[in-house]
Protein backbone atom coordinates (compact mmCIF):
# COMPACT_ATOMS: atom_id res chain seq x y z
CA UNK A 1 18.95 -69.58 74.61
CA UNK A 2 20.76 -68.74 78.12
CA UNK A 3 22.78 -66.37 75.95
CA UNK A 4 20.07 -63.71 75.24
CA UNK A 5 18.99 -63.54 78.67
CA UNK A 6 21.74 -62.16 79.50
CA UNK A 7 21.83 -59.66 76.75
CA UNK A 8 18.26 -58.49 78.31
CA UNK A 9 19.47 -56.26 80.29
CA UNK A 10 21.75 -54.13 78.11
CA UNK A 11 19.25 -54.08 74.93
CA UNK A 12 16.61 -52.62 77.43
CA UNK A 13 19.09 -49.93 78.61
CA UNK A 14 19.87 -49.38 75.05
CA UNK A 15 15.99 -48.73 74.34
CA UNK A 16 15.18 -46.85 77.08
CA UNK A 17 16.85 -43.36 76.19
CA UNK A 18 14.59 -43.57 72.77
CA UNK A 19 11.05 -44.54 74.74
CA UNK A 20 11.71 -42.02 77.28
CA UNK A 21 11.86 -38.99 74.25
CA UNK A 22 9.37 -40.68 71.99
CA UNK A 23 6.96 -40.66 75.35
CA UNK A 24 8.32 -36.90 76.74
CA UNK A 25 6.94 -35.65 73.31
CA UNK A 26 3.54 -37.92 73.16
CA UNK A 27 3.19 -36.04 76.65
CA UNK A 28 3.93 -32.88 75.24
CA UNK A 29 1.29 -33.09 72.42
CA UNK A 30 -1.11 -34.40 74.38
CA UNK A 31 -0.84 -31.05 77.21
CA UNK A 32 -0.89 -28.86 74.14
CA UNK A 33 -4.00 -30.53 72.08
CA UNK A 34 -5.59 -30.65 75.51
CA UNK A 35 -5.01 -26.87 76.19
CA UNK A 36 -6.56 -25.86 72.82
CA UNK A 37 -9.41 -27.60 73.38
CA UNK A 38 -10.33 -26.43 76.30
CA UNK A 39 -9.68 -22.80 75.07
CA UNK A 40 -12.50 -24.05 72.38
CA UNK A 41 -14.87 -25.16 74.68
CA UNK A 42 -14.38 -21.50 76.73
CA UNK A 43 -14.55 -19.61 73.89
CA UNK A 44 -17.97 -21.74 72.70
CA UNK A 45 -19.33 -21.47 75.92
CA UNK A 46 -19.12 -17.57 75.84
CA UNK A 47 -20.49 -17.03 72.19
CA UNK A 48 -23.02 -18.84 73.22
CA UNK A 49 -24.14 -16.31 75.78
CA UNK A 50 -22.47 -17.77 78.76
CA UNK A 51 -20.79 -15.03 81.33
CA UNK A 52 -17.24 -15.20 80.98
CA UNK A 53 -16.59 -16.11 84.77
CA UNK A 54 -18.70 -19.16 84.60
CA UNK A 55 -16.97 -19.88 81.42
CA UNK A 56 -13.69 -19.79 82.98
CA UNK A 57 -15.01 -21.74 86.28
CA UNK A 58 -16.83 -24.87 83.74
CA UNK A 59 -13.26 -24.53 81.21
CA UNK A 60 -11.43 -24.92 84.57
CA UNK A 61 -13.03 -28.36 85.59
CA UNK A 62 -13.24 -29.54 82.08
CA UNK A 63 -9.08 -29.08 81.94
CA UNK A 64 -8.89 -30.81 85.20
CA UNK A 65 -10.89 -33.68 83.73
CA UNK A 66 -8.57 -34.40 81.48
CA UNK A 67 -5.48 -34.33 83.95
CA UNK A 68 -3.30 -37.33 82.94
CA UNK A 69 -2.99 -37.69 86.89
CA UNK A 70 -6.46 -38.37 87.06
CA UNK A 71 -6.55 -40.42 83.93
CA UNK A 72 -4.27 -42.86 85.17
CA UNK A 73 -6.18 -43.02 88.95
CA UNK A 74 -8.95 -44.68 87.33
């Protein structure tokens, strides 16, 4: 039992390289699935009649909504 607590240490170094990429490209989806949809929601928002600038201002706060900054705040 004492032996694999000292192995601890070197499998979690040996894991960490893999986690990081597999989370770098979760992040990377995420930004890009987030930026499409709020080029939906503009693009709805104006073909529904909306003026473009308060569109852009409404698209603006709905992409800062979903800033992963603010997602992990609360």
């Amino acid at each position: 039992m004492a032996d694999t607590g000292d192995r601890f240490p070197v499998v979690l170094m040996a894991a960490l390289p893999g986690l990081t990429i597999r989370f770098g490209l979760t992040f990377l989806r995420f930004q890009s699935r987030r930026r499409q949809g709020v080029r939906r929601f503009r693009e709805t928002l104006e073909a529904g009649g909306m003026p473009p600038r308060e569109a852009a201002l409404l698209a603006q706060s709905y992409y800062e909504a979903g800033s992963l900054r603010e997602i992990l705040r609360r």
